[in-house]
Protein backbone atom coordinates (compact mmCIF):
# COMPACT_ATOMS: atom_id res chain seq x y z
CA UNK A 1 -14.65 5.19 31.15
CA UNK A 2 -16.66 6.72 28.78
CA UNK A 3 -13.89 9.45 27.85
CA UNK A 4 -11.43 6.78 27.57
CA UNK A 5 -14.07 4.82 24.78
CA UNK A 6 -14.79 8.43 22.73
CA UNK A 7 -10.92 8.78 22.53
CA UNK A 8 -9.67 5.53 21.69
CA UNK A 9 -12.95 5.53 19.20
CA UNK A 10 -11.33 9.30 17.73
CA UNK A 11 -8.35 7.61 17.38
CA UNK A 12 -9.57 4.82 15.38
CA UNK A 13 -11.26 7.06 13.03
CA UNK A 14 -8.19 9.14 12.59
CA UNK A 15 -6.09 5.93 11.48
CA UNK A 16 -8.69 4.71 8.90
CA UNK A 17 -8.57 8.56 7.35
CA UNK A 18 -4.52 8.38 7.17
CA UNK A 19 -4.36 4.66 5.59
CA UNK A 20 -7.27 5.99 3.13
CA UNK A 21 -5.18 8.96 2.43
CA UNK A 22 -2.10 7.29 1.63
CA UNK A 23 -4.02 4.62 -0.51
CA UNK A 24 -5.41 6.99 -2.34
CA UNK A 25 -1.60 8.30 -3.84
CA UNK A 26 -1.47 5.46 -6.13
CA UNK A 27 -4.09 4.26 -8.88
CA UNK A 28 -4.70 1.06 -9.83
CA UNK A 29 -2.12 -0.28 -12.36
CA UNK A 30 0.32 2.39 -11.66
CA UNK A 31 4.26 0.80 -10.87
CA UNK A 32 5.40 0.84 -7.56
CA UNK A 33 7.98 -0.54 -5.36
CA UNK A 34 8.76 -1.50 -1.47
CA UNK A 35 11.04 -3.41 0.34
CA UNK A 36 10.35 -7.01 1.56
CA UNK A 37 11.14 -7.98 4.90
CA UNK A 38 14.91 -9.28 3.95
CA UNK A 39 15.35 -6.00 2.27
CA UNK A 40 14.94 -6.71 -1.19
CA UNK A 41 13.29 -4.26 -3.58
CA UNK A 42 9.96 -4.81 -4.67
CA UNK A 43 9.12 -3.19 -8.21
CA UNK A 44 5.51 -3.81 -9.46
CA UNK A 45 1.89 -2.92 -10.40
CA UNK A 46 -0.20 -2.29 -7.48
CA UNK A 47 -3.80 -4.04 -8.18
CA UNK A 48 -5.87 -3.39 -5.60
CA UNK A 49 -6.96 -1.86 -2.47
CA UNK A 50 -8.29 -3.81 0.48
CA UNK A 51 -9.49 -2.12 3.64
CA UNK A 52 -5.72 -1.57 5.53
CA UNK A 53 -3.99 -2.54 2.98
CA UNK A 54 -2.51 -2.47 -0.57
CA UNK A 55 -2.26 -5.34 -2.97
CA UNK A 56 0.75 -5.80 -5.16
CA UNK A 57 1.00 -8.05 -8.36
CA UNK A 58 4.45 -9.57 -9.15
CA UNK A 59 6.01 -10.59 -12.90
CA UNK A 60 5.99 -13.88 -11.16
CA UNK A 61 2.07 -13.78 -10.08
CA UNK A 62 2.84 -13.60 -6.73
CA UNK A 63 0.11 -11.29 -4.81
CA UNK A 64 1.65 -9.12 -1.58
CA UNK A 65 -0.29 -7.09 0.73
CA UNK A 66 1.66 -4.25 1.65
CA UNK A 67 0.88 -1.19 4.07
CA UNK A 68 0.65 2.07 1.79
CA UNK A 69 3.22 4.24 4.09
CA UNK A 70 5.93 1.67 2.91
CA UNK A 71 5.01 2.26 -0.36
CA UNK A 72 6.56 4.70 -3.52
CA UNK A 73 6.27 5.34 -6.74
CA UNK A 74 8.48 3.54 -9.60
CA UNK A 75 9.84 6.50 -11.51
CA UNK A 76 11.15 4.57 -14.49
CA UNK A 77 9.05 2.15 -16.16
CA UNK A 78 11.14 1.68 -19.62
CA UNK A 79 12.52 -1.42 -18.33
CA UNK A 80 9.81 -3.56 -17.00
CA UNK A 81 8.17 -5.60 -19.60
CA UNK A 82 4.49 -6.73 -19.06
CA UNK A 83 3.37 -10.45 -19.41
């Protein structure tokens, strides 16, 4: 029983280090994109990082939390007027 708690209690340290890790790719106010559930593309400035997961401000001022594995950068920027 108490091997069982030390491993599952390893394994939740493990997860928190990856999801920190792959927060930790993108800065504040840098341009990403993702795809939404219905498989539309996602391009905007990621604002914030909670504790599991990133936030994401829209042109439109609408906030998503998104997992950072889904997320990647926005390589071209020239386009995308700021409001």
């Amino acid at each position: 029983m108490l091997l069982n708690k030390m491993i599952a209690e390893r394994k939740k340290i493990l997860g928190q280090f990856e999801t920190s890790n792959e927060m930790q790719k993108y800065n504040i106010g840098e341009w990403v994109k993702f795809e939404d559930k219905n498989n539309r593309l996602i391009e905007n400035k990621k604002i914030e990082n909670n504790k599991k997961m990133v936030v994401i401000l829209t042109r439109e001022n609408k906030k998503w939390k998104v997992q950072p594995a889904i997320i990647i950068h926005k390589k071209n920027t020239t386009n995308i007027t700021t409001t």
